[in-house]
PDB file of N, CA and C in Angstrom:
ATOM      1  N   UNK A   1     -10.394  -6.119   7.430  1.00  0.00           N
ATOM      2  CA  UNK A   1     -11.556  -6.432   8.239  1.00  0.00           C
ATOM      3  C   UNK A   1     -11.192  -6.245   9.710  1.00  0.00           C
ATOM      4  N   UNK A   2     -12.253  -5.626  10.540  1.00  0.00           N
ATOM      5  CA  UNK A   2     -11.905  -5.407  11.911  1.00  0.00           C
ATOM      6  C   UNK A   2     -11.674  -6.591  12.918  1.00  0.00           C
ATOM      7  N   UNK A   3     -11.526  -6.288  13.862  1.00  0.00           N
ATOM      8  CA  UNK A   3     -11.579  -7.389  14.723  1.00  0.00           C
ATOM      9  C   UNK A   3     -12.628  -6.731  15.954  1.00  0.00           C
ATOM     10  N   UNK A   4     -13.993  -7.146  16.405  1.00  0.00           N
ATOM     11  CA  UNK A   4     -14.773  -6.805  17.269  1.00  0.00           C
ATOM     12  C   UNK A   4     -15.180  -7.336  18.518  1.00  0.00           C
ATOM     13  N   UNK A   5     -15.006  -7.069  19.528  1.00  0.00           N
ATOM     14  CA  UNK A   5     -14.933  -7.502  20.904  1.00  0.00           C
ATOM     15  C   UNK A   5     -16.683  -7.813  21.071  1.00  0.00           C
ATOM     16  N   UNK A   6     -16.652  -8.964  21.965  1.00  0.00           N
ATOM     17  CA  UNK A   6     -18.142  -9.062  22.100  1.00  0.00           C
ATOM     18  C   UNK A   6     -18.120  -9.906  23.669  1.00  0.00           C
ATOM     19  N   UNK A   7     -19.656  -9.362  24.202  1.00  0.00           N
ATOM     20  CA  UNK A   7     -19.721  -9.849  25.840  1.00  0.00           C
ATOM     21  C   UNK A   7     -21.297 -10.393  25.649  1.00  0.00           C
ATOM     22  N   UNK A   8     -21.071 -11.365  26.277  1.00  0.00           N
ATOM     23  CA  UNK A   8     -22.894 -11.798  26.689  1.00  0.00           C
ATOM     24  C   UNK A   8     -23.115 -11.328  27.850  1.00  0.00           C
ATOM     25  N   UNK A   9     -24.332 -11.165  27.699  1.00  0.00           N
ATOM     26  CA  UNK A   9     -25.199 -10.198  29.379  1.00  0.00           C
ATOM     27  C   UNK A   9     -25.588 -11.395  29.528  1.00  0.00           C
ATOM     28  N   UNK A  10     -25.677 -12.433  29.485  1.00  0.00           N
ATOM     29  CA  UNK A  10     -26.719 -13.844  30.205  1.00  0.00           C
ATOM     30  C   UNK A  10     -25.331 -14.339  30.895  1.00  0.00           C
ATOM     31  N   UNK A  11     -24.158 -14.756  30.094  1.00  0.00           N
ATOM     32  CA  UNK A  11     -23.489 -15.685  30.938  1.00  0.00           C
ATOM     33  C   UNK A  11     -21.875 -14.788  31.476  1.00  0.00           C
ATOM     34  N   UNK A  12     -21.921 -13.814  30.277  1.00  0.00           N
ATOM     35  CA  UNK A  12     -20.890 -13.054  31.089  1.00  0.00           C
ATOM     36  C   UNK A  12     -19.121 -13.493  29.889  1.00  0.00           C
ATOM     37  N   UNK A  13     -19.170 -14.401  29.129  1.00  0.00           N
ATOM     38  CA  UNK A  13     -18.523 -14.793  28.086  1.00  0.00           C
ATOM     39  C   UNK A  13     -17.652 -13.544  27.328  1.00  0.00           C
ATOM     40  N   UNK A  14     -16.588 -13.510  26.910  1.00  0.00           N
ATOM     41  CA  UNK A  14     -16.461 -12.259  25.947  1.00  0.00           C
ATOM     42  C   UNK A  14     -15.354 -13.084  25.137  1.00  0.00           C
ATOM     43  N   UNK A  15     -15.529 -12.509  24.047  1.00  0.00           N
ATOM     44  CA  UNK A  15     -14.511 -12.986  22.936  1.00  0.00           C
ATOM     45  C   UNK A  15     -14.694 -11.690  21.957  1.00  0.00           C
ATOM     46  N   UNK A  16     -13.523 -12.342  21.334  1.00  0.00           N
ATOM     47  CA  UNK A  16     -13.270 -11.384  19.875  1.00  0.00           C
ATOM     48  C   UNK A  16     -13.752 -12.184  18.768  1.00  0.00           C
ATOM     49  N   UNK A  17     -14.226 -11.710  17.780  1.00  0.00           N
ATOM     50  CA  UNK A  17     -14.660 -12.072  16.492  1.00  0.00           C
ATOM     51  C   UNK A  17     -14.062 -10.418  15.385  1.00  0.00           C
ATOM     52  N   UNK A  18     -13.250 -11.672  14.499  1.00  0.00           N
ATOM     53  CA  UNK A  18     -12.887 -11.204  13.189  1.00  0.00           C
ATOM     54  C   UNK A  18     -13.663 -10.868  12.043  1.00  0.00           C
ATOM     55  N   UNK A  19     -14.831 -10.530  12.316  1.00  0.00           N
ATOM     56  CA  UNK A  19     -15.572 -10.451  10.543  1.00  0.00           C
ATOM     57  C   UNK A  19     -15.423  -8.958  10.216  1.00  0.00           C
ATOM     58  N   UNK A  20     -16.392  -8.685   8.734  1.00  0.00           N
ATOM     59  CA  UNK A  20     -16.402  -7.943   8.068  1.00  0.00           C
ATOM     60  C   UNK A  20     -16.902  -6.408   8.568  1.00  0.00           C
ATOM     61  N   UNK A  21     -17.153  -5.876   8.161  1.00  0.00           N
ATOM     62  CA  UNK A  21     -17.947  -4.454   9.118  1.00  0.00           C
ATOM     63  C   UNK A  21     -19.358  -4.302   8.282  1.00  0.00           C
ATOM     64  N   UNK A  22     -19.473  -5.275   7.028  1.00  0.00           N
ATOM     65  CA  UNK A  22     -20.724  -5.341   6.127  1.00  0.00           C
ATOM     66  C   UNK A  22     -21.820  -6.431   7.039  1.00  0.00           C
ATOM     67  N   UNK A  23     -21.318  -7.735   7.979  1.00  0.00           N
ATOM     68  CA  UNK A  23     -21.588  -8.498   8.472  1.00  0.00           C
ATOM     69  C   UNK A  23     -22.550  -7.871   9.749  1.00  0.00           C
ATOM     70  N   UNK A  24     -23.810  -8.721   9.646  1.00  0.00           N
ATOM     71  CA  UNK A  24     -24.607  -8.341  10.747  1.00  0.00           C
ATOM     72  C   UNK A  24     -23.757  -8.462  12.285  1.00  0.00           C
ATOM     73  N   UNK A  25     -24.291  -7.808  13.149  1.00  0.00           N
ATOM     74  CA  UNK A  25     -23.885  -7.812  15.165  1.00  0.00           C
ATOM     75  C   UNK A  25     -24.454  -9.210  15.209  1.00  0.00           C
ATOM     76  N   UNK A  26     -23.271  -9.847  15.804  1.00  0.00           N
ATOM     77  CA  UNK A  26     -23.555 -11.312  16.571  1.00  0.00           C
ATOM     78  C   UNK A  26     -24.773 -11.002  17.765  1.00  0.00           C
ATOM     79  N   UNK A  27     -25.877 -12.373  18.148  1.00  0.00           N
ATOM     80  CA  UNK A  27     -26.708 -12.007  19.001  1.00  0.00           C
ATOM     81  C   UNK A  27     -26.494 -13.629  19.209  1.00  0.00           C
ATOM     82  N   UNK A  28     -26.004 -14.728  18.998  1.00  0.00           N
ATOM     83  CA  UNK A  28     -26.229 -15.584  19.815  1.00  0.00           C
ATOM     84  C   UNK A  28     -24.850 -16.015  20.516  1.00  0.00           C
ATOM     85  N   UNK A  29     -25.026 -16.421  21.974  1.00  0.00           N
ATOM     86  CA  UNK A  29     -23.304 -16.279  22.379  1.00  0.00           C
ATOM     87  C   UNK A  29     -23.036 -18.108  22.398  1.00  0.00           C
ATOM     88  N   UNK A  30     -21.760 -18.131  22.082  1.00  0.00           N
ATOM     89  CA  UNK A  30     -21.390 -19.427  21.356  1.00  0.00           C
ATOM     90  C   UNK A  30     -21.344 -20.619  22.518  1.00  0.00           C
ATOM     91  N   UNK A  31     -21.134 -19.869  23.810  1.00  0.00           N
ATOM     92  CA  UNK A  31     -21.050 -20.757  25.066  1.00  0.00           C
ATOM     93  C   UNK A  31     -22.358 -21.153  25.610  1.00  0.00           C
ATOM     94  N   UNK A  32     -23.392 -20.354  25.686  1.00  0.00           N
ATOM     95  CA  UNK A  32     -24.651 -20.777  26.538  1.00  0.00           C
ATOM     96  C   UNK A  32     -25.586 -20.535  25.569  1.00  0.00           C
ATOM     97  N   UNK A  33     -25.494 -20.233  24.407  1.00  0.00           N
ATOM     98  CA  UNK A  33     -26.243 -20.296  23.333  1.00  0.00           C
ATOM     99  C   UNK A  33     -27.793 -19.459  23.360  1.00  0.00           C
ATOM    100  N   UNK A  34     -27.502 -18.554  24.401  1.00  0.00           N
ATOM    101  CA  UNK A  34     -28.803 -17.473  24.861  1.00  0.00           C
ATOM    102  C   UNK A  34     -28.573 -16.012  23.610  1.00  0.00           C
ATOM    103  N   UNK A  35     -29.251 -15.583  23.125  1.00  0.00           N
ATOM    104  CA  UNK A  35     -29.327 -14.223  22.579  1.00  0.00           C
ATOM    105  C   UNK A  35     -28.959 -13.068  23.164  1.00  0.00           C
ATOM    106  N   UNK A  36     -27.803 -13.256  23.696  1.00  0.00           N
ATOM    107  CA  UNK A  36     -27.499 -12.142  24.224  1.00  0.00           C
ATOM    108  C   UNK A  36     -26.381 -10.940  24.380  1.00  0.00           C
ATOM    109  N   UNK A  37     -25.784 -11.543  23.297  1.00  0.00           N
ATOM    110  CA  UNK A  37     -24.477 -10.799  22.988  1.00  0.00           C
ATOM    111  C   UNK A  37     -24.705  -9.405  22.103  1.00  0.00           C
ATOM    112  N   UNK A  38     -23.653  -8.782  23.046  1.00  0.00           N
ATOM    113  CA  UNK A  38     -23.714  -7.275  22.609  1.00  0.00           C
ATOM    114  C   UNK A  38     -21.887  -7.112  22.180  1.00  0.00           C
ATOM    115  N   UNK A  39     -21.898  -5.777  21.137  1.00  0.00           N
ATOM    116  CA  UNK A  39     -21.015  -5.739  20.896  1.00  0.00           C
ATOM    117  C   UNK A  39     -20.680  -4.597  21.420  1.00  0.00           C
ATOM    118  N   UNK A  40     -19.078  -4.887  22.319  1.00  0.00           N
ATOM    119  CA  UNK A  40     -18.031  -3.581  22.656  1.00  0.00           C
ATOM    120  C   UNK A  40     -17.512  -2.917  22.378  1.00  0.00           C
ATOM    121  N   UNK A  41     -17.638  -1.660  22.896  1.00  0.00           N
ATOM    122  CA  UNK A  41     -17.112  -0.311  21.712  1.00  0.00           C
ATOM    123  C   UNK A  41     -15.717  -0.890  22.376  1.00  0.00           C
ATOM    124  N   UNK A  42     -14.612  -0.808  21.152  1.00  0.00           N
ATOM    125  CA  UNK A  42     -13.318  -0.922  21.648  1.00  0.00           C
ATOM    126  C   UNK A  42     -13.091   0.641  21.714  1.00  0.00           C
ATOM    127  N   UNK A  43     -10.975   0.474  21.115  1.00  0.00           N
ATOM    128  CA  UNK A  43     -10.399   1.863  21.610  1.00  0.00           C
ATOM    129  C   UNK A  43     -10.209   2.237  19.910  1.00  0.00           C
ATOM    130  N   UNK A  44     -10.676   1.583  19.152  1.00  0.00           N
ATOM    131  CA  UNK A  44     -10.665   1.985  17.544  1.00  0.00           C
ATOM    132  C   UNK A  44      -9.403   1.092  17.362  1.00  0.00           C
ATOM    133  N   UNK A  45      -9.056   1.458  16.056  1.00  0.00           N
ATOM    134  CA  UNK A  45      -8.017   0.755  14.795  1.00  0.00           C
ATOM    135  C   UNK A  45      -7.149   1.457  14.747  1.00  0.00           C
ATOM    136  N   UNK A  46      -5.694   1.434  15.249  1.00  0.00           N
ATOM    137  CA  UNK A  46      -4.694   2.019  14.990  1.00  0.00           C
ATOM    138  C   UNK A  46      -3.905   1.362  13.937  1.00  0.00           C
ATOM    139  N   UNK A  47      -3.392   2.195  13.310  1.00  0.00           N
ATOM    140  CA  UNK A  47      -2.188   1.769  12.461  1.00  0.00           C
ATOM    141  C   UNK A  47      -1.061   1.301  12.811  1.00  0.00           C
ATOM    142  N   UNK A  48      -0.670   0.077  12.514  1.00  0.00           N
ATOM    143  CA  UNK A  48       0.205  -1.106  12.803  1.00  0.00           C
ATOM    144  C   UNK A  48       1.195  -1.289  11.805  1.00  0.00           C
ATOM    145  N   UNK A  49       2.544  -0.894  11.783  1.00  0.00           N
ATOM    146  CA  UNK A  49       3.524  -1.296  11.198  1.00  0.00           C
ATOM    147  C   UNK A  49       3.813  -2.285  11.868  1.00  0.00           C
ATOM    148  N   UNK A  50       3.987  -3.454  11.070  1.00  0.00           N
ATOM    149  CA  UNK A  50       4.690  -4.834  11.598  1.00  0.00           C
ATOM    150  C   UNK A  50       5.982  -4.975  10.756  1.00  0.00           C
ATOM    151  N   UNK A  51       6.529  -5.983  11.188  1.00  0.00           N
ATOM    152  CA  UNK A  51       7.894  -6.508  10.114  1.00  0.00           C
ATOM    153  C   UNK A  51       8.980  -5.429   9.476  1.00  0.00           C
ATOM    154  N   UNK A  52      10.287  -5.678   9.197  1.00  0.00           N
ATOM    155  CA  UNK A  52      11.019  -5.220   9.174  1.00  0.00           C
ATOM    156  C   UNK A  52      10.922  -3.789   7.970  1.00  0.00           C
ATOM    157  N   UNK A  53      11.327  -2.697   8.281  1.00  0.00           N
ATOM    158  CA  UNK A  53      11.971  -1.928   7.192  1.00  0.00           C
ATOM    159  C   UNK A  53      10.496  -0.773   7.774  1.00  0.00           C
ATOM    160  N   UNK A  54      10.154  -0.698   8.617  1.00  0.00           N
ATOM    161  CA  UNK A  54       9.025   0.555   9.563  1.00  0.00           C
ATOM    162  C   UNK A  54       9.860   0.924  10.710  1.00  0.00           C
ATOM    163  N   UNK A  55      10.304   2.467  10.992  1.00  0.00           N
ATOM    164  CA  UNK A  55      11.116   2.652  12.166  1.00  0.00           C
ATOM    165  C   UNK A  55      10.218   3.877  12.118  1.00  0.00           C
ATOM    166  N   UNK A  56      10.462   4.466  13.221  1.00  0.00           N
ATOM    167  CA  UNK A  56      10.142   5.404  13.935  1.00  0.00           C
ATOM    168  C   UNK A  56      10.173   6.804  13.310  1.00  0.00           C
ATOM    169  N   UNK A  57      11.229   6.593  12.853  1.00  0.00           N
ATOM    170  CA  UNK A  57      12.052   7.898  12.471  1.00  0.00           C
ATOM    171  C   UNK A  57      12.140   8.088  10.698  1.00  0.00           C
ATOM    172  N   UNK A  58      11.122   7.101  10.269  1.00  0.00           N
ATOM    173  CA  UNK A  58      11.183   7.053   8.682  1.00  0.00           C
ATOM    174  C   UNK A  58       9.837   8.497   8.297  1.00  0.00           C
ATOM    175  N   UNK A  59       9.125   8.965   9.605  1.00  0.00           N
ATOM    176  CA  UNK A  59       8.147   9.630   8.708  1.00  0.00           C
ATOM    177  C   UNK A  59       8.670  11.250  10.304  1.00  0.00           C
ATOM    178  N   UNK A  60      10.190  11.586  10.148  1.00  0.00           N
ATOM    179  CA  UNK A  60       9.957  13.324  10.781  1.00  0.00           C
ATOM    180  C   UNK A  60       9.693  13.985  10.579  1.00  0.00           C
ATOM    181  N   UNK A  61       9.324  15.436  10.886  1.00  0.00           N
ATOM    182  CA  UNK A  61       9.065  16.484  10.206  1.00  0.00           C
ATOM    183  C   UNK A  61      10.065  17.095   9.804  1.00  0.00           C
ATOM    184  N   UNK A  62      10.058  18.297   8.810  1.00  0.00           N
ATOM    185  CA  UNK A  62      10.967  18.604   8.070  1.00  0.00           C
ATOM    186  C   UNK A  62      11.841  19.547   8.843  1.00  0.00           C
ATOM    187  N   UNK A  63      10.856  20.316  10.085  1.00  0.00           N
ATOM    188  CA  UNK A  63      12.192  20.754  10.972  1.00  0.00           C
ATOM    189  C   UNK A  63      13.264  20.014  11.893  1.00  0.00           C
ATOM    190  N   UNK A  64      12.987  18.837  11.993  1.00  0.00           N
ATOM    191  CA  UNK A  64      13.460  17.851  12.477  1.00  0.00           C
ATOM    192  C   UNK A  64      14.700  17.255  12.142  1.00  0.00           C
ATOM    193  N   UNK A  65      14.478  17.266  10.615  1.00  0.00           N
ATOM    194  CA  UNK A  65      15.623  16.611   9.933  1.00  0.00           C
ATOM    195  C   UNK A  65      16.450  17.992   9.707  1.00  0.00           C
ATOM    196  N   UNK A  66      15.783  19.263   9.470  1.00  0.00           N
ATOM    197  CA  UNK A  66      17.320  20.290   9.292  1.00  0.00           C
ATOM    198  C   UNK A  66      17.711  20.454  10.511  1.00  0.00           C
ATOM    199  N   UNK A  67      17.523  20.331  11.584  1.00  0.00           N
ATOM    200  CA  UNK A  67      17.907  20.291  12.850  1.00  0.00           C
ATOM    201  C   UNK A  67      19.419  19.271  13.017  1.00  0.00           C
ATOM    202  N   UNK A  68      18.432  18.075  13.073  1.00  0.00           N
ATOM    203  CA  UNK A  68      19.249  16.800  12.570  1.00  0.00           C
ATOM    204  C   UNK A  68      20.344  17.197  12.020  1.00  0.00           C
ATOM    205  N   UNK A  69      20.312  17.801  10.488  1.00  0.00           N
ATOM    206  CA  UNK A  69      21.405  18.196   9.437  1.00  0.00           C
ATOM    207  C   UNK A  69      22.670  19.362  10.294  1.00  0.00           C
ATOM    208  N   UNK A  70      22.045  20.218  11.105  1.00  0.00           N
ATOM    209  CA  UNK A  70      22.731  21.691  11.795  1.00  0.00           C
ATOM    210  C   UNK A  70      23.388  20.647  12.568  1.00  0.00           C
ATOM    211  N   UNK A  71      22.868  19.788  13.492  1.00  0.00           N
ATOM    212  CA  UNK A  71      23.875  19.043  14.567  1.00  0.00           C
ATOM    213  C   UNK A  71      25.058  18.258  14.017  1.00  0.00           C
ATOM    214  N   UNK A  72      24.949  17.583  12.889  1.00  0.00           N
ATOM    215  CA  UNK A  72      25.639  16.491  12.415  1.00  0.00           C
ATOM    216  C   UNK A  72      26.913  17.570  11.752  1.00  0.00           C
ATOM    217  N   UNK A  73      26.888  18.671  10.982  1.00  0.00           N
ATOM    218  CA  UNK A  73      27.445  19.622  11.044  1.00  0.00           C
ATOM    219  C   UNK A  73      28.783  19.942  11.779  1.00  0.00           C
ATOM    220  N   UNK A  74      27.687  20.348  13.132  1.00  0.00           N
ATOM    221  CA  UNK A  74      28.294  21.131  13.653  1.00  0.00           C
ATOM    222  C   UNK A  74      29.553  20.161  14.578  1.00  0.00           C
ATOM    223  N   UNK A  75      29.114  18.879  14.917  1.00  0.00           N
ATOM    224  CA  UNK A  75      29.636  18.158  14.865  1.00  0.00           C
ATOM    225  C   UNK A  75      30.369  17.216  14.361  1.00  0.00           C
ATOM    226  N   UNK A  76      30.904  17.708  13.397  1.00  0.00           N
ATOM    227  CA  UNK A  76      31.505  16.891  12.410  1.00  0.00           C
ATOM    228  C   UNK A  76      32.700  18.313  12.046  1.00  0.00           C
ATOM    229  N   UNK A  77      32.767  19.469  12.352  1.00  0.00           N
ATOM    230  CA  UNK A  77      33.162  20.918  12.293  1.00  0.00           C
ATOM    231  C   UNK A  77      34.300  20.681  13.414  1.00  0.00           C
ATOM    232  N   UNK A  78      33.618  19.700  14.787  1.00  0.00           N
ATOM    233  CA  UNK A  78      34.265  19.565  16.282  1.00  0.00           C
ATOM    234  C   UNK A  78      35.233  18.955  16.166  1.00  0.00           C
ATOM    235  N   UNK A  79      34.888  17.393  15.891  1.00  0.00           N
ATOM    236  CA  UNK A  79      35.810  16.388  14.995  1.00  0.00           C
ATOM    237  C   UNK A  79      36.642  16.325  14.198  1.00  0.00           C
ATOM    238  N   UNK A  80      36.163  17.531  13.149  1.00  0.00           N
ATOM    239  CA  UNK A  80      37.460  17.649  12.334  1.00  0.00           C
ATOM    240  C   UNK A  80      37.543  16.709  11.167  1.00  0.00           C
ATOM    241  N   UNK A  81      36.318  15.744  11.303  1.00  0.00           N
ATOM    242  CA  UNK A  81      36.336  14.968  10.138  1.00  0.00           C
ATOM    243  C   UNK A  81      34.599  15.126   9.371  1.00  0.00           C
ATOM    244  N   UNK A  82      34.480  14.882   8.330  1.00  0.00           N
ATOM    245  CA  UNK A  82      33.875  14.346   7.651  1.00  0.00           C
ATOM    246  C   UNK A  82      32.561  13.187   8.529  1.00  0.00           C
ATOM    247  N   UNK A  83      31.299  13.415   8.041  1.00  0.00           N
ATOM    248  CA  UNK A  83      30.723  12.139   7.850  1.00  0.00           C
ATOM    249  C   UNK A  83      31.242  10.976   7.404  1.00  0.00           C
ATOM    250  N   UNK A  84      31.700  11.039   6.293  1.00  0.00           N
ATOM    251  CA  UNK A  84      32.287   9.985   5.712  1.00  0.00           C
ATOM    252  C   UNK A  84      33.740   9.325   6.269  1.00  0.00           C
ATOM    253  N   UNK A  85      34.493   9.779   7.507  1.00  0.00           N
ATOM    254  CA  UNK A  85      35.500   9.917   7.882  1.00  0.00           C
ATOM    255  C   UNK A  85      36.613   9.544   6.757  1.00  0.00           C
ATOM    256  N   UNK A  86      36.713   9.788   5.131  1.00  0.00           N
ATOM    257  CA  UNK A  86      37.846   9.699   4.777  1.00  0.00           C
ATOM    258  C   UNK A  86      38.652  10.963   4.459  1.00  0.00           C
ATOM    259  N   UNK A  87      37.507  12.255   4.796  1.00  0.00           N
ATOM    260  CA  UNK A  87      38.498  13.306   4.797  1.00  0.00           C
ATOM    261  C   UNK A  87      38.364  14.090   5.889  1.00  0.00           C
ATOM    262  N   UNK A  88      39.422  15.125   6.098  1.00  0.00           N
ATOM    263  CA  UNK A  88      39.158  16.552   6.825  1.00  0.00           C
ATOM    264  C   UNK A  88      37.307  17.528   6.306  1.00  0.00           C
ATOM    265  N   UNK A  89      37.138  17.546   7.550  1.00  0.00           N
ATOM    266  CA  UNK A  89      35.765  18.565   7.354  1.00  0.00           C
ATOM    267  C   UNK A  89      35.928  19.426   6.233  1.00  0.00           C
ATOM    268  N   UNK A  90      37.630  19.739   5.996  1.00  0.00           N
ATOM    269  CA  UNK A  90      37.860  21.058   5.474  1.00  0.00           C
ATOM    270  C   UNK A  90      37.462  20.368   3.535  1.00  0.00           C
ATOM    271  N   UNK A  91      38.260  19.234   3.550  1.00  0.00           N
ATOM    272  CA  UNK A  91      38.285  18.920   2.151  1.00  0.00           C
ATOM    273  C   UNK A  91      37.498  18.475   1.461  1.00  0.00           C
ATOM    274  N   UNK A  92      36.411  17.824   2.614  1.00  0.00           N
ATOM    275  CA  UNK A  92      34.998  17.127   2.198  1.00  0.00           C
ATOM    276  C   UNK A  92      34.165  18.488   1.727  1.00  0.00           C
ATOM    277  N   UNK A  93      34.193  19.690   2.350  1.00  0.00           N
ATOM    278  CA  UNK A  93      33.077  20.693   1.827  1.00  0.00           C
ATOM    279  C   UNK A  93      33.839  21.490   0.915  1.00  0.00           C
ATOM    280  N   UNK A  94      34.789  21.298   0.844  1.00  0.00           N
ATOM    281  CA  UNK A  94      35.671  21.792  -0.596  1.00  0.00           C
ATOM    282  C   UNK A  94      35.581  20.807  -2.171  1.00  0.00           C
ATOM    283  N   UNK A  95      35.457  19.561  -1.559  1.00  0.00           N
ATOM    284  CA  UNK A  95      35.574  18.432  -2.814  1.00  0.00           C
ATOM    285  C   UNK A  95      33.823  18.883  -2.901  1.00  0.00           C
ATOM    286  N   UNK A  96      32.811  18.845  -2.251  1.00  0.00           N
ATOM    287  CA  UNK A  96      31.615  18.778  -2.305  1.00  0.00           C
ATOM    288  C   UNK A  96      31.000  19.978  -3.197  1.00  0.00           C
ATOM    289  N   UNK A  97      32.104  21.298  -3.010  1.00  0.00           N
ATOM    290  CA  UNK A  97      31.753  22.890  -3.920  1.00  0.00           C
ATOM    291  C   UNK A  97      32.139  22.517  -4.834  1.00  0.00           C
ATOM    292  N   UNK A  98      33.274  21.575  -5.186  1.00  0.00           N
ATOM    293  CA  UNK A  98      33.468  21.693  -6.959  1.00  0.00           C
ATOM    294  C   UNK A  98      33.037  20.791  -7.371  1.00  0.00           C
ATOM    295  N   UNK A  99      31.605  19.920  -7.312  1.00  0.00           N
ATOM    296  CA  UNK A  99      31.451  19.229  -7.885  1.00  0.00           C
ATOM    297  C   UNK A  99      29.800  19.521  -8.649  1.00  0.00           C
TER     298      UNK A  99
END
């Protein structure tokens, strides 16, 4: 359910109200009790990841991540080690072909 911004033209009041989007437009305003509340176009409904285990980087594109893959590579080629640092670059893509 949305959340909809609302202003009275009589007293000038604005609040938010939580209802349904099936629910009639509020017209009486809760402070001066005149008929006059209109409802504000907001900026729309964005999608909100809250709480743990949503990062940034969980939805890249796929050139992104072979990119990603070419750097980690090529750097790991520099190093001389492994991702995993328990072997040589050399033995990790050798243990990795015969398996």
């Amino acid at each position: 359910m949305p959340t909809y911004d609302y202003r009275c033209k009589s007293c000038g009041h604005e609040f938010e109200l939580f209802q349904s989007m099936r629910d009639p437009v509020k017209r009486k305003c809760p402070e001066c009790k005149e008929p006059a509340l209109e409802r504000l176009i907001g900026t729309g409904g964005a999608v909100l990841f809250k709480g743990s285990g949503f990062y940034q980087t969980d939805y890249r594109s796929e050139s992104y991540k072979k990119g990603e893959q070419k750097e980690k590579k090529q750097a790991e080629a520099a190093n001389g080690t492994c991702a995993c640092g328990k072997k040589s670059a050399d033995q990790c893509a050798s243990s990795a072909s015969k398996d």
